[in-house]
N, C-alpha and C. Protein backbone atom coordinates (compact mmCIF):
# COMPACT_ATOMS: atom_id res chain seq x y z
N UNK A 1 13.07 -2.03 -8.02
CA UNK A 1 12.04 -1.86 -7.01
C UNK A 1 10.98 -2.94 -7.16
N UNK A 2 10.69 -3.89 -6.34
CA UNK A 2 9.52 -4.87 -5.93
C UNK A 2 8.33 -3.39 -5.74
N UNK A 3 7.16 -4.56 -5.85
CA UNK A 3 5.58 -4.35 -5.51
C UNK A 3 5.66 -5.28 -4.76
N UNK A 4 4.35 -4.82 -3.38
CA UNK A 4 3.59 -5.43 -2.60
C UNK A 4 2.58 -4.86 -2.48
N UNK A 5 1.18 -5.98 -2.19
CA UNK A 5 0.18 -5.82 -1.70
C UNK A 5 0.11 -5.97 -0.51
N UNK A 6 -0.50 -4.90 -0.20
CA UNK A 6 -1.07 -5.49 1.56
C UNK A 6 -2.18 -5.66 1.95
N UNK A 7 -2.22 -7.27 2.20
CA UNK A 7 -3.83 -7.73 2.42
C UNK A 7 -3.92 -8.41 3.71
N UNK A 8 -3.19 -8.30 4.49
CA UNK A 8 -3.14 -8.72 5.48
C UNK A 8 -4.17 -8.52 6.84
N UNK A 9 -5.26 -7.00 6.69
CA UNK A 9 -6.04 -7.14 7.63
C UNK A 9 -7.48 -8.12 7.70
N UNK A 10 -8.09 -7.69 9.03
CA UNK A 10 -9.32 -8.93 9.47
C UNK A 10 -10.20 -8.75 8.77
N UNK A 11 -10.09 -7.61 8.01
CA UNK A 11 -11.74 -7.29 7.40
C UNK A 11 -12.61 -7.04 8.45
N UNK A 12 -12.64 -6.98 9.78
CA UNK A 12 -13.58 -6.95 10.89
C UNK A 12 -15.03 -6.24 10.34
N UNK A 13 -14.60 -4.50 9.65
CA UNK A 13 -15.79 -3.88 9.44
C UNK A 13 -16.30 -4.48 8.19
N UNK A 14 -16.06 -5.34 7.59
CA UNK A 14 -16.77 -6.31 6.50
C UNK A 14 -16.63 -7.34 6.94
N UNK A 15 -17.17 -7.69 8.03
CA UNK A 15 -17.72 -9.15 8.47
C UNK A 15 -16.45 -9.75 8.41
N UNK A 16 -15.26 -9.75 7.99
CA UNK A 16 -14.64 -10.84 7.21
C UNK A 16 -14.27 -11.37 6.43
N UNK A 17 -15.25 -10.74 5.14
CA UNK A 17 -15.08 -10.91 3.96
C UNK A 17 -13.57 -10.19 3.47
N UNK A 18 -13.11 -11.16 2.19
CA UNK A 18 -11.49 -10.53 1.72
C UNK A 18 -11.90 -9.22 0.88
N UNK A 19 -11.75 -8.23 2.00
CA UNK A 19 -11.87 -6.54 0.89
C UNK A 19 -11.84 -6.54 -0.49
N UNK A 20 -9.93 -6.98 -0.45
CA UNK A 20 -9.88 -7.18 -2.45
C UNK A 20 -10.28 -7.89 -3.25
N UNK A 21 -11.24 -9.08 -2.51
CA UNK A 21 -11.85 -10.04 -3.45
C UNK A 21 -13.05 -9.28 -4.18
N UNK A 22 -13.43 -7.96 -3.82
CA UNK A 22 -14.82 -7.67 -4.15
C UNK A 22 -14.75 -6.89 -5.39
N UNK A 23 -15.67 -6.77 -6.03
CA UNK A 23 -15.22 -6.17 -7.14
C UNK A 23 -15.72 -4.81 -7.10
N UNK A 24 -15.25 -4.09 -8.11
CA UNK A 24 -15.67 -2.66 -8.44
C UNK A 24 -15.54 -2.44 -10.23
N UNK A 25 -16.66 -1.88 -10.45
CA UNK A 25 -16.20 -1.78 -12.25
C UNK A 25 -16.19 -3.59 -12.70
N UNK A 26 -16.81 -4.48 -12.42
CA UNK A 26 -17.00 -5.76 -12.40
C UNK A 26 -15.96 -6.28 -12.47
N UNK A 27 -14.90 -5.65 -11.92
CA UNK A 27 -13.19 -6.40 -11.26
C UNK A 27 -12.72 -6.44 -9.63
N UNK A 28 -12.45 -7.70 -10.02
CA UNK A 28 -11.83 -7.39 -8.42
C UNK A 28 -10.78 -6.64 -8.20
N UNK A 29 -11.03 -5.52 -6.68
CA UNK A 29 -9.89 -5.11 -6.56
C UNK A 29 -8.55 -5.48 -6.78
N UNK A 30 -8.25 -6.16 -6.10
CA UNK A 30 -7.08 -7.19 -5.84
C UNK A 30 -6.42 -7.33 -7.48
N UNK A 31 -6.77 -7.72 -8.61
CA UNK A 31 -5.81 -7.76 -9.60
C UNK A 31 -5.99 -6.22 -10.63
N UNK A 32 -6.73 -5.34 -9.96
CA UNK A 32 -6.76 -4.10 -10.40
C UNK A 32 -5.20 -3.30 -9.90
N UNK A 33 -5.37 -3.74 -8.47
CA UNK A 33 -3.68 -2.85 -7.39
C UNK A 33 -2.82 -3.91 -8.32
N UNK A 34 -2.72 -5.67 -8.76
CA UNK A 34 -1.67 -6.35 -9.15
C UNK A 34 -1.15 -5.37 -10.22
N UNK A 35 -1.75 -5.84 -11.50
CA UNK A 35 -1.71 -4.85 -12.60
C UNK A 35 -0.99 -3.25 -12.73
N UNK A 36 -1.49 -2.53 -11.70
CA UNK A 36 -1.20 -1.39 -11.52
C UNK A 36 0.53 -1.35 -11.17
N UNK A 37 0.54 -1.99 -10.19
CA UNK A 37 2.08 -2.06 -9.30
C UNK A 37 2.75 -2.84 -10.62
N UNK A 38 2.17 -4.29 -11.29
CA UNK A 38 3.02 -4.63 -12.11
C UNK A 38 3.47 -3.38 -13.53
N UNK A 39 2.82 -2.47 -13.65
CA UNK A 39 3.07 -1.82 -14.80
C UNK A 39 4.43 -0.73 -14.57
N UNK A 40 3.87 -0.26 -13.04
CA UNK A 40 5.43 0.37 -11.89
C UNK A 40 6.58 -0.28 -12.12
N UNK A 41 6.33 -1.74 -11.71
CA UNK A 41 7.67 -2.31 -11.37
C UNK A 41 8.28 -2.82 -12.58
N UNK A 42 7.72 -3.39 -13.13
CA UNK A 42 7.83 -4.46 -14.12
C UNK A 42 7.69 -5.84 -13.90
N UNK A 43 7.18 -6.01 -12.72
CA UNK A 43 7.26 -7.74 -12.19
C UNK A 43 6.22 -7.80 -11.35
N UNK A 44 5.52 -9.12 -11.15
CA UNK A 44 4.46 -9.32 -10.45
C UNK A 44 4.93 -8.70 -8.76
N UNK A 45 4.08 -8.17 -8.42
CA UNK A 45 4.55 -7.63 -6.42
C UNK A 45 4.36 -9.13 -5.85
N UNK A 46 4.64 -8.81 -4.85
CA UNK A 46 4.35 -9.67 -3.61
C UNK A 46 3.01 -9.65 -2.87
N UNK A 47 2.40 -10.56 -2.42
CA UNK A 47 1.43 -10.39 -1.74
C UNK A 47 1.33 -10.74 -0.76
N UNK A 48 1.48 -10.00 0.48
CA UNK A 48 0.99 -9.94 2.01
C UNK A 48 -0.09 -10.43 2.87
N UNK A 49 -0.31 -11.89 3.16
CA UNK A 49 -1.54 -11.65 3.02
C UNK A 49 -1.37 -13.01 4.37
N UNK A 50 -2.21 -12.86 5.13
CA UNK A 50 -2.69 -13.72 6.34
C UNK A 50 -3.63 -14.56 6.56
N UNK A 51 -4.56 -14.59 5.73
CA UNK A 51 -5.69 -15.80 5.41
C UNK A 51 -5.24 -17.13 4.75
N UNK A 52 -5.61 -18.33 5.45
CA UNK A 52 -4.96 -19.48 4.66
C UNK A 52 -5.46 -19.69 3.24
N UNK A 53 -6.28 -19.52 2.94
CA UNK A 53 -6.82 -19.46 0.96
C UNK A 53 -5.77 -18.47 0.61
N UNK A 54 -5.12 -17.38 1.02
CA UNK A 54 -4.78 -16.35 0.15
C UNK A 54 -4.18 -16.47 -1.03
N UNK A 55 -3.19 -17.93 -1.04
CA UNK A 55 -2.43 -18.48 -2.01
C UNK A 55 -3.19 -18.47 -3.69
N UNK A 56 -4.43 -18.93 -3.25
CA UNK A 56 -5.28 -19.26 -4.01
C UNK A 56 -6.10 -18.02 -4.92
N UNK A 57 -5.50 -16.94 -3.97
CA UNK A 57 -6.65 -15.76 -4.33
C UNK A 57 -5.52 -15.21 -6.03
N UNK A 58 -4.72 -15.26 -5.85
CA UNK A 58 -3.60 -14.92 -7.16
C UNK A 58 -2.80 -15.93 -7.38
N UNK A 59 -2.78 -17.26 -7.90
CA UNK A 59 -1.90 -18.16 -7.72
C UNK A 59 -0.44 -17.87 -8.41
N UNK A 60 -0.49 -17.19 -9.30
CA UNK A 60 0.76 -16.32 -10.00
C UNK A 60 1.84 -15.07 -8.96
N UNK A 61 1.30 -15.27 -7.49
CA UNK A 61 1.73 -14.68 -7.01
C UNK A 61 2.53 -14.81 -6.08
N UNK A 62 4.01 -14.32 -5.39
CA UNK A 62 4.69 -15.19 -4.43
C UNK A 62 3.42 -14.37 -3.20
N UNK A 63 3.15 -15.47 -2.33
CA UNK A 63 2.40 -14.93 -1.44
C UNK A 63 2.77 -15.43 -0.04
N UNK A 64 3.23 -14.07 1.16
CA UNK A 64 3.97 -14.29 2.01
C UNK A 64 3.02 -13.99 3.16
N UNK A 65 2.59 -14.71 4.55
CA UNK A 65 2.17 -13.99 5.93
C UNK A 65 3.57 -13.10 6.09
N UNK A 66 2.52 -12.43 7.41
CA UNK A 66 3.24 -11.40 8.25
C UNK A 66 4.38 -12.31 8.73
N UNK A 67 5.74 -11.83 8.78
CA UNK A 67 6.39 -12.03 9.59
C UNK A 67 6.51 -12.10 10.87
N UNK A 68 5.34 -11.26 11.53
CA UNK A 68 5.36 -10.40 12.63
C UNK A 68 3.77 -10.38 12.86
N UNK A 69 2.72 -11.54 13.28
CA UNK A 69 1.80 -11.87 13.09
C UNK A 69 0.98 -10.52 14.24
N UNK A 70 0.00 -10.06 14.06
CA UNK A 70 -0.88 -9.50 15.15
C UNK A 70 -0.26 -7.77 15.45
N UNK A 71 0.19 -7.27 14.06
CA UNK A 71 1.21 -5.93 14.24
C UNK A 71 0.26 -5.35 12.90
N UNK A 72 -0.87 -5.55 12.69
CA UNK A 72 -1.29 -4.20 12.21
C UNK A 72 -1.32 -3.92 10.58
N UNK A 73 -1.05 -2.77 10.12
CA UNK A 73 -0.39 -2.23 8.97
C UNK A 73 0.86 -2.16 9.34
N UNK A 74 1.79 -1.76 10.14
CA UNK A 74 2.88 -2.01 10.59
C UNK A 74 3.65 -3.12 10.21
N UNK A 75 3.38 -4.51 10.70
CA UNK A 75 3.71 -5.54 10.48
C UNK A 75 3.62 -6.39 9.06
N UNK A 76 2.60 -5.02 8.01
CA UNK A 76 2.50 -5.77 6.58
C UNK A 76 3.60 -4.96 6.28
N UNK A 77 3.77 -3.81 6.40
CA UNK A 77 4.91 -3.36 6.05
C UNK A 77 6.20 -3.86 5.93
N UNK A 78 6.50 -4.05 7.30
CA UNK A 78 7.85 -4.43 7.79
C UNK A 78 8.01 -6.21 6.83
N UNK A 79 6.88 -6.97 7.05
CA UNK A 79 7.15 -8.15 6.02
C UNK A 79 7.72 -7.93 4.32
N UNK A 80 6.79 -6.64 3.63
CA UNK A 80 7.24 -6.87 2.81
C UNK A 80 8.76 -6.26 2.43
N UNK A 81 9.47 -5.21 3.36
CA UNK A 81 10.73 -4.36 3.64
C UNK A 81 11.48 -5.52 3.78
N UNK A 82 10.93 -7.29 4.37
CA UNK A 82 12.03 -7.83 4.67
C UNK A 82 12.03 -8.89 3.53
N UNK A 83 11.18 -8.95 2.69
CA UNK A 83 11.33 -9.66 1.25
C UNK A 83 11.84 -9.27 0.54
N UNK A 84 12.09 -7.81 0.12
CA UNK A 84 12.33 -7.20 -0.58
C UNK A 84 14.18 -6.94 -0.29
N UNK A 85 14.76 -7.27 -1.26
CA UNK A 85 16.68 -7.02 -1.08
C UNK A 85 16.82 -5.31 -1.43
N UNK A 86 15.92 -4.52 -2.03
CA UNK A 86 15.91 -3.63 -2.44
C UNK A 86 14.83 -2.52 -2.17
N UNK A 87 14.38 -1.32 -2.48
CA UNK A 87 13.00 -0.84 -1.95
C UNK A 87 11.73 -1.54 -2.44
N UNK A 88 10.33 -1.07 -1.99
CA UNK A 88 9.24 -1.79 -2.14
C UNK A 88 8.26 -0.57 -2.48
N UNK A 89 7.69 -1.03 -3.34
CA UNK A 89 6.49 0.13 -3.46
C UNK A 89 4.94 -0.86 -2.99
N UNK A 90 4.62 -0.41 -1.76
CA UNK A 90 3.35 -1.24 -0.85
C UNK A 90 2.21 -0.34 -1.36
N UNK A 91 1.34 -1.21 -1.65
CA UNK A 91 0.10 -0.34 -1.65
C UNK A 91 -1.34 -1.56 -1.11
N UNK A 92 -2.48 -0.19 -0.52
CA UNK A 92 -3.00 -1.51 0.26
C UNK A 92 -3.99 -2.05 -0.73
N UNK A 93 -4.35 -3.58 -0.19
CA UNK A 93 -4.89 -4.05 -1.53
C UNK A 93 -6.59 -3.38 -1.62
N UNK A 94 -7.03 -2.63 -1.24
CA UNK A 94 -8.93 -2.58 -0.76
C UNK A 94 -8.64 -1.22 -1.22
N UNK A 95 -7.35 -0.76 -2.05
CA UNK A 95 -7.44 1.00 -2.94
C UNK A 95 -7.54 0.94 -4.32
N UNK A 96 -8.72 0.82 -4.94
CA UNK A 96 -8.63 0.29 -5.93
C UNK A 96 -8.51 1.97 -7.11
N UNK A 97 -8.04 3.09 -6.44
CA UNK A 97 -8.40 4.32 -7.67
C UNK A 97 -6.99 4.83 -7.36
N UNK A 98 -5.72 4.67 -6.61
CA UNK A 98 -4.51 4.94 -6.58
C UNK A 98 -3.63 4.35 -8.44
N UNK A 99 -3.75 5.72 -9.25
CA UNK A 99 -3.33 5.15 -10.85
C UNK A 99 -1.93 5.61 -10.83
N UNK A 100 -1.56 4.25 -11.73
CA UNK A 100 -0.05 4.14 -12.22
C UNK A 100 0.58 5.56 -12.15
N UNK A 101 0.14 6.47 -12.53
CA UNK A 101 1.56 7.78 -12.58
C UNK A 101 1.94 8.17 -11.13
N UNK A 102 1.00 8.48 -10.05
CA UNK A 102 1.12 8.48 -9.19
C UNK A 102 2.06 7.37 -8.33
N UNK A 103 2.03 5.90 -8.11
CA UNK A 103 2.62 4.96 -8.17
C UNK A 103 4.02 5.11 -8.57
N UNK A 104 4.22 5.94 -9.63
CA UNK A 104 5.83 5.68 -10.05
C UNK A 104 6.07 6.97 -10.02
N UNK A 105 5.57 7.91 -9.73
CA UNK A 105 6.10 9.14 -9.46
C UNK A 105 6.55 9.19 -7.62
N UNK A 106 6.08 8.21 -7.19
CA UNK A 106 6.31 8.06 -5.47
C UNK A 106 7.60 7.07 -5.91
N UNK A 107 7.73 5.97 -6.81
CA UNK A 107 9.05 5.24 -7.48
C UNK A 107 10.28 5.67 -7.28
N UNK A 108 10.12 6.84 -8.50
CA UNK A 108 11.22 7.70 -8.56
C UNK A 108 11.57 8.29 -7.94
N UNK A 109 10.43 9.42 -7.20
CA UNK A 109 11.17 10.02 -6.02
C UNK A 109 11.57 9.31 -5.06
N UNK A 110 11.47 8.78 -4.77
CA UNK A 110 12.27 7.30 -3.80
C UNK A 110 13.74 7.17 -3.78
N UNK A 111 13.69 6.92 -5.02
CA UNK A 111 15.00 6.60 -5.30
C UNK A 111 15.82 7.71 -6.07
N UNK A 112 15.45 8.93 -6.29
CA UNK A 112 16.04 10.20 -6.70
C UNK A 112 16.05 9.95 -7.98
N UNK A 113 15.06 9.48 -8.91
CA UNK A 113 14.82 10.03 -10.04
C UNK A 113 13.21 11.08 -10.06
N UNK A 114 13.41 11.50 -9.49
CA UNK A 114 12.45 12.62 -9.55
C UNK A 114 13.18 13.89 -8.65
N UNK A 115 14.22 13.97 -8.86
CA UNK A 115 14.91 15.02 -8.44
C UNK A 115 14.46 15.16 -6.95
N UNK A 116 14.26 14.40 -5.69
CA UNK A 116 13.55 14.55 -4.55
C UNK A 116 15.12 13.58 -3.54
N UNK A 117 16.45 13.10 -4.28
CA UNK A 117 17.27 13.05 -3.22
C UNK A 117 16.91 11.15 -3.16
N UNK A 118 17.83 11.18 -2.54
CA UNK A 118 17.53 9.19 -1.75
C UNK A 118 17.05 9.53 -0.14
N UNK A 119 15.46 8.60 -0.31
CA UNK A 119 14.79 8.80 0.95
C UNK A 119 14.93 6.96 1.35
N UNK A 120 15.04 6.76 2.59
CA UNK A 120 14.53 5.14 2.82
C UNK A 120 12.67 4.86 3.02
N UNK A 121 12.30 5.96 3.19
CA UNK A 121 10.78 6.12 2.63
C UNK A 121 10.18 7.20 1.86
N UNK A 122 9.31 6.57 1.41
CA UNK A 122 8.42 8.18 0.46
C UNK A 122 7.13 7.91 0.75
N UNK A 123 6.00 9.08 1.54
CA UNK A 123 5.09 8.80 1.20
C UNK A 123 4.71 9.96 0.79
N UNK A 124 3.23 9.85 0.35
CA UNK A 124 2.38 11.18 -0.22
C UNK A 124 1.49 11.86 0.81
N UNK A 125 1.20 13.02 0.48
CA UNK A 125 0.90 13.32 1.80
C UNK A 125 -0.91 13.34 1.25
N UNK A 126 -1.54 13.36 2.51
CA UNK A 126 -2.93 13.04 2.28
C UNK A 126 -3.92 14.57 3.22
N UNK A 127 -5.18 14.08 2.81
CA UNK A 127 -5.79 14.98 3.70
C UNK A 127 -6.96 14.26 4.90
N UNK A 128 -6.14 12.99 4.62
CA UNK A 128 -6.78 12.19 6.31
C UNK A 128 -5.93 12.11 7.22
N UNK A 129 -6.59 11.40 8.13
CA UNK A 129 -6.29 12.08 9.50
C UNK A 129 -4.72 11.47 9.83
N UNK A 130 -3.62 11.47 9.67
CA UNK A 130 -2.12 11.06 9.53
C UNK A 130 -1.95 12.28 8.67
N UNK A 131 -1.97 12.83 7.88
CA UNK A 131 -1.83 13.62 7.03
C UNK A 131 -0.61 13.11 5.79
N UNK A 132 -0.64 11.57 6.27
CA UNK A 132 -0.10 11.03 5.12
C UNK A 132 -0.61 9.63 5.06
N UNK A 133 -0.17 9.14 3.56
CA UNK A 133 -0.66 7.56 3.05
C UNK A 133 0.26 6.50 3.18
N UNK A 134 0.39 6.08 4.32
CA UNK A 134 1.26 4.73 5.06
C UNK A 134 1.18 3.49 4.00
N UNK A 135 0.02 3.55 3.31
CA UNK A 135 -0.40 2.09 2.63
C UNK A 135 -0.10 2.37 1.16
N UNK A 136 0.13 3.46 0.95
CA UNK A 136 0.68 3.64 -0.30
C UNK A 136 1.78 4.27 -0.51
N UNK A 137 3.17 3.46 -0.43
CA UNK A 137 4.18 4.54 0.06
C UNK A 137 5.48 3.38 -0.69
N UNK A 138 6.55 3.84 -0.63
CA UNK A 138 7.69 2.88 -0.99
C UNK A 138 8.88 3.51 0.28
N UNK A 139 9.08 1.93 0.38
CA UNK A 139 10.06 1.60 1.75
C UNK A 139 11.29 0.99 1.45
N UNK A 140 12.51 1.60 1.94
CA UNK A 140 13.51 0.84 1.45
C UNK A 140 14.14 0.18 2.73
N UNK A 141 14.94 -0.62 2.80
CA UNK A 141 16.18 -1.44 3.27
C UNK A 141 16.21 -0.82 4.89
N UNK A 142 16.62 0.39 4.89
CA UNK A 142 16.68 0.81 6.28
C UNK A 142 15.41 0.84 7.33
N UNK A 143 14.29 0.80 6.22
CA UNK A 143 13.18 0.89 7.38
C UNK A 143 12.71 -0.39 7.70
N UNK A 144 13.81 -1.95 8.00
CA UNK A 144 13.60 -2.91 7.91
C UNK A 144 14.03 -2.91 9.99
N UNK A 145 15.16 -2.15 10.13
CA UNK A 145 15.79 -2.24 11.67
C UNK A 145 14.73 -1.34 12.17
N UNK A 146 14.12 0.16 11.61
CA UNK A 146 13.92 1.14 12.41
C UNK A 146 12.26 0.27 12.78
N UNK A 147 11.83 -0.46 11.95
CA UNK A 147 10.58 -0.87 12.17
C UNK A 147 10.47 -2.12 13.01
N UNK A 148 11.39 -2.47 12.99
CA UNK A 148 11.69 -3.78 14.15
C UNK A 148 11.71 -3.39 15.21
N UNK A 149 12.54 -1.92 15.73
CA UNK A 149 12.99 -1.56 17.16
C UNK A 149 11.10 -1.01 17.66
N UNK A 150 10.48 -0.39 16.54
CA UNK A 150 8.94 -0.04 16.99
C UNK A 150 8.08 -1.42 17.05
N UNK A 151 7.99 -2.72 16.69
CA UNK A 151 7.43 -3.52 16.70
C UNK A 151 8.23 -4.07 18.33
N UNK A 152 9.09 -4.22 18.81
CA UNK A 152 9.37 -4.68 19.53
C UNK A 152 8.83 -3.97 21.16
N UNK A 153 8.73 -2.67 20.90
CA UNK A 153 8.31 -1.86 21.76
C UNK A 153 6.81 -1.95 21.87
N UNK A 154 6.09 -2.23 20.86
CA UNK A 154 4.45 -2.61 20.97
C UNK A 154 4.27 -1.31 20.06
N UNK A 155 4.86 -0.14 19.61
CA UNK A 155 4.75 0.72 18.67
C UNK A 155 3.73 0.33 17.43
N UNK A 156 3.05 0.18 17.18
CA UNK A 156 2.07 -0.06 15.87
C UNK A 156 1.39 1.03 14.86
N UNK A 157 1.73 1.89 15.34
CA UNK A 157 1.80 3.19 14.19
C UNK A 157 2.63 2.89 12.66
N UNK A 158 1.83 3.28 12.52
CA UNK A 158 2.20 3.08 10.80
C UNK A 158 3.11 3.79 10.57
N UNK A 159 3.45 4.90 11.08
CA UNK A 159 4.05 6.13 10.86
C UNK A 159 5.36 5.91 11.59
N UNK A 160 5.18 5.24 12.91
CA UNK A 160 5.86 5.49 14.74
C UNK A 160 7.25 5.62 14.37
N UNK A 161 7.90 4.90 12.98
CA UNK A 161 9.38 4.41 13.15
C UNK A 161 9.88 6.25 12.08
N UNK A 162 9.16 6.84 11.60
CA UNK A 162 9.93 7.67 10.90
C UNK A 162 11.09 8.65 11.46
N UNK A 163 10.45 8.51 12.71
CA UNK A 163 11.88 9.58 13.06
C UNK A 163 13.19 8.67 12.69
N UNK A 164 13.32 7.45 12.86
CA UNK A 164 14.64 7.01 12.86
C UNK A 164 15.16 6.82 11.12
N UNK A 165 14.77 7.58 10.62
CA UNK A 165 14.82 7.53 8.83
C UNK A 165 14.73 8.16 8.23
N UNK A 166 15.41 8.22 6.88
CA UNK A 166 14.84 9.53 6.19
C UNK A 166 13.63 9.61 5.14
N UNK A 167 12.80 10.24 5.71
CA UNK A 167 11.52 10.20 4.89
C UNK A 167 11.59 11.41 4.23
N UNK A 168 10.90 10.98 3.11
CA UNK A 168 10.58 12.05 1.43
C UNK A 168 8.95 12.32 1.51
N UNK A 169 8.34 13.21 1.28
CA UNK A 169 7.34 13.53 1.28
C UNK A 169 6.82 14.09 -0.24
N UNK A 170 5.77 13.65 -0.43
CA UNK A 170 4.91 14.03 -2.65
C UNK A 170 3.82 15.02 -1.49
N UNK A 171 4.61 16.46 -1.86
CA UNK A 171 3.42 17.06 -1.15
C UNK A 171 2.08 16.90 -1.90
N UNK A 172 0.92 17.42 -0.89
CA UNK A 172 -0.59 17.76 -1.14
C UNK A 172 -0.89 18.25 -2.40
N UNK A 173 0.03 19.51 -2.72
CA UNK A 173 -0.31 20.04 -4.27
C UNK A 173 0.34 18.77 -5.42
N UNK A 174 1.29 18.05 -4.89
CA UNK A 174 1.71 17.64 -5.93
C UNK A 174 0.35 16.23 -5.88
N UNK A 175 0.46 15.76 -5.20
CA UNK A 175 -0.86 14.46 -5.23
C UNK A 175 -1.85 15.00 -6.13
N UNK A 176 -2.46 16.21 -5.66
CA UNK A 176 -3.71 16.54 -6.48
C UNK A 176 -3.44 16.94 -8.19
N UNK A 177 -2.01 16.96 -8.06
CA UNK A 177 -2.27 16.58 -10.25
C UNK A 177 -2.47 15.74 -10.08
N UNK A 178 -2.73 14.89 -9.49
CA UNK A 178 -3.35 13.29 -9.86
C UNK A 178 -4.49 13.02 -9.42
N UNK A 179 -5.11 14.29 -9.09
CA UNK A 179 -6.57 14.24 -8.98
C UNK A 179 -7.38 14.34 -7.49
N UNK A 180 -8.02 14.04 -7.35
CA UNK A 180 -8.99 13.85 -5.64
C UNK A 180 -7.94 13.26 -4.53
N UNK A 181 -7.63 13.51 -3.72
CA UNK A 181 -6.64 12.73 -2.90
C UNK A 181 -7.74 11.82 -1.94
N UNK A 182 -8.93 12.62 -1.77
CA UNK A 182 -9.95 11.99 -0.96
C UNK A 182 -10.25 10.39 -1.86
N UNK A 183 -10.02 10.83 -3.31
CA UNK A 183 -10.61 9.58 -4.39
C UNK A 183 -9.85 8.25 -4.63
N UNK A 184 -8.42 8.75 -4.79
CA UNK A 184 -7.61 8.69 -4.87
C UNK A 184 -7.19 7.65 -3.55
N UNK A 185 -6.89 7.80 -2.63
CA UNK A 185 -6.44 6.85 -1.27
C UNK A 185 -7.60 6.19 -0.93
N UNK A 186 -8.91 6.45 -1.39
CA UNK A 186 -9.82 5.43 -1.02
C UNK A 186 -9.79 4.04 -0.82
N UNK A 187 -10.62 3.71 0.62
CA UNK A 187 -9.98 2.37 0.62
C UNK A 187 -11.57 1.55 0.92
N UNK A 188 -11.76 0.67 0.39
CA UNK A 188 -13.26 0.34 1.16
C UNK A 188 -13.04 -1.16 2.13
N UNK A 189 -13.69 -0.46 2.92
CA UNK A 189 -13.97 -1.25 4.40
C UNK A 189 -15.20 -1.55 4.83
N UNK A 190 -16.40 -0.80 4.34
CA UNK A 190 -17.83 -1.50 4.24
C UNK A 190 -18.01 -1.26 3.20
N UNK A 191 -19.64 -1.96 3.59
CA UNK A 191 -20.26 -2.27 2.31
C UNK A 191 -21.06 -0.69 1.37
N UNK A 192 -21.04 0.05 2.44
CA UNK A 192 -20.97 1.76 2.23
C UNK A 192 -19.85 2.04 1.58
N UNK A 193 -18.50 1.75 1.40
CA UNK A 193 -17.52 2.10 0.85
C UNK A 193 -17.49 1.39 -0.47
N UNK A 194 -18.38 0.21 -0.17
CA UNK A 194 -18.08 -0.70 -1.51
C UNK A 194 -19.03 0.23 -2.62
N UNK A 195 -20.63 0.33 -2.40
CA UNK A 195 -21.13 1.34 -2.82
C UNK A 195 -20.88 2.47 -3.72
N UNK A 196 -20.29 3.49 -2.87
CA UNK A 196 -19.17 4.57 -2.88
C UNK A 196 -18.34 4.37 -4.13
N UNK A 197 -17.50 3.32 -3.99
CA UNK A 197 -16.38 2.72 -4.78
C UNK A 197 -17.41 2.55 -6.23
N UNK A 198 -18.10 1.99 -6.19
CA UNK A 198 -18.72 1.91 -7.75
C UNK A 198 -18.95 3.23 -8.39
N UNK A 199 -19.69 3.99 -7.57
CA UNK A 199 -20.28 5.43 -8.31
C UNK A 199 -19.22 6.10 -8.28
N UNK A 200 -18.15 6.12 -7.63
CA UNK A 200 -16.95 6.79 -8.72
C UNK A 200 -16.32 6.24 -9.48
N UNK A 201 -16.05 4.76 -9.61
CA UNK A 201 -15.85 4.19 -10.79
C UNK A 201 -16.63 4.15 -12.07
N UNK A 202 -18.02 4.74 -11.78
CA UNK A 202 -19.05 4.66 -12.92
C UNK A 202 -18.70 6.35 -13.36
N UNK A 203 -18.68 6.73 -12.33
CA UNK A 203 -18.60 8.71 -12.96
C UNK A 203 -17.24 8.89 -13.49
N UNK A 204 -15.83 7.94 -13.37
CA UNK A 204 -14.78 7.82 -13.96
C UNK A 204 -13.92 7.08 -15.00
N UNK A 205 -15.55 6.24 -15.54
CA UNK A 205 -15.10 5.13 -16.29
C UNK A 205 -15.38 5.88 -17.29
């Protein structure tokens, strides 16, 4: 199983600025998710990413644009499903409190070492408004066609292609052994989130 980051959005509600460049706990996001996914996989992930510096932002990293330029979370997806010869465990890069057990417990069940069957996706289920975590999920091989036929249609739901697949679900009770799910999938997008992001990194450090 590959890692990917997905850094591919505008940042719009931060001006612009690269989300994972910012730090939290005086690290930047961005090699907090590397680290994490590398300890999952065993190998550096991939990084998704659409800004021309991005190369620069991890130079140790293979770093790929969207395939599928102007498609969203959708379209980071589907890029890294089509790098990947095998499944992908994506997570987005601006989540900096999603920890390793969680990560490879979505791994395994993936791929039926967690007694959960062979899914071509797994995600966890959440208590925002999808009622699941698109950006933190592992995608295999098949959701490479089903996500093409929704990109082609203008479909941009993160979610839109699951009917055509078999998706695995880490229910709600099971997420919360791993703590806050609200804490947990956090993603920061302002400078209110960036905030946010420290004082639970300070009340969890």
């Amino acid at each position: 199983m590959r890692g990917a980051v997905l850094a591919g959005g505008g940042a719009r509600r931060y001006g612009g600025v690269p989300k994972g460049l910012l730090e939290v706990g005086g690290r930047r996001i961005l090699d907090g998710v590397v680290d994490v996914l590398q300890s999952v996989t065993g190998a550096l992930p991939l990084l998704v990413a659409n800004a021309p510096d991005a190369a620069a932002w991890r130079p140790d990293l293979t770093t790929m644009p969207d395939v599928r330029p102007g498609c969203g979370s959708l379209g980071g997806i589907y890029t890294a499903v089509t790098a990947a010869a095998g499944p992908v465990l994506c997570v987005a890069w601006d989540m900096p409190f999603v920890p390793a057990a969680l990560r490879r417990a979505l791994a395994q069940a993936a791929t039926g070492g967690g007694g959960g069957g062979e899914y071509d996706a797994f995600l966890p289920e959440s208590s925002g408004r999808r009622g699941l975590e698109p950006l933190c999920a592992v995608y295999g091989p098949a959701c490479r066609p089903a996500i093409a036929r929704r990109l082609e249609r203008g479909d941009l739901q993160a979610i839109s292609f699951h009917p055509d697949v078999r998706v695995g679900i880490l229910s709600l009770a099971d997420v919360k052994k791993f703590g806050d799910p609200d804490e947990l999938f956090f993603n920061v997008n302002t400078p209110d989130d960036l905030a946010r992001a420290e004082e639970l990194w300070r009340r969890h450090a």
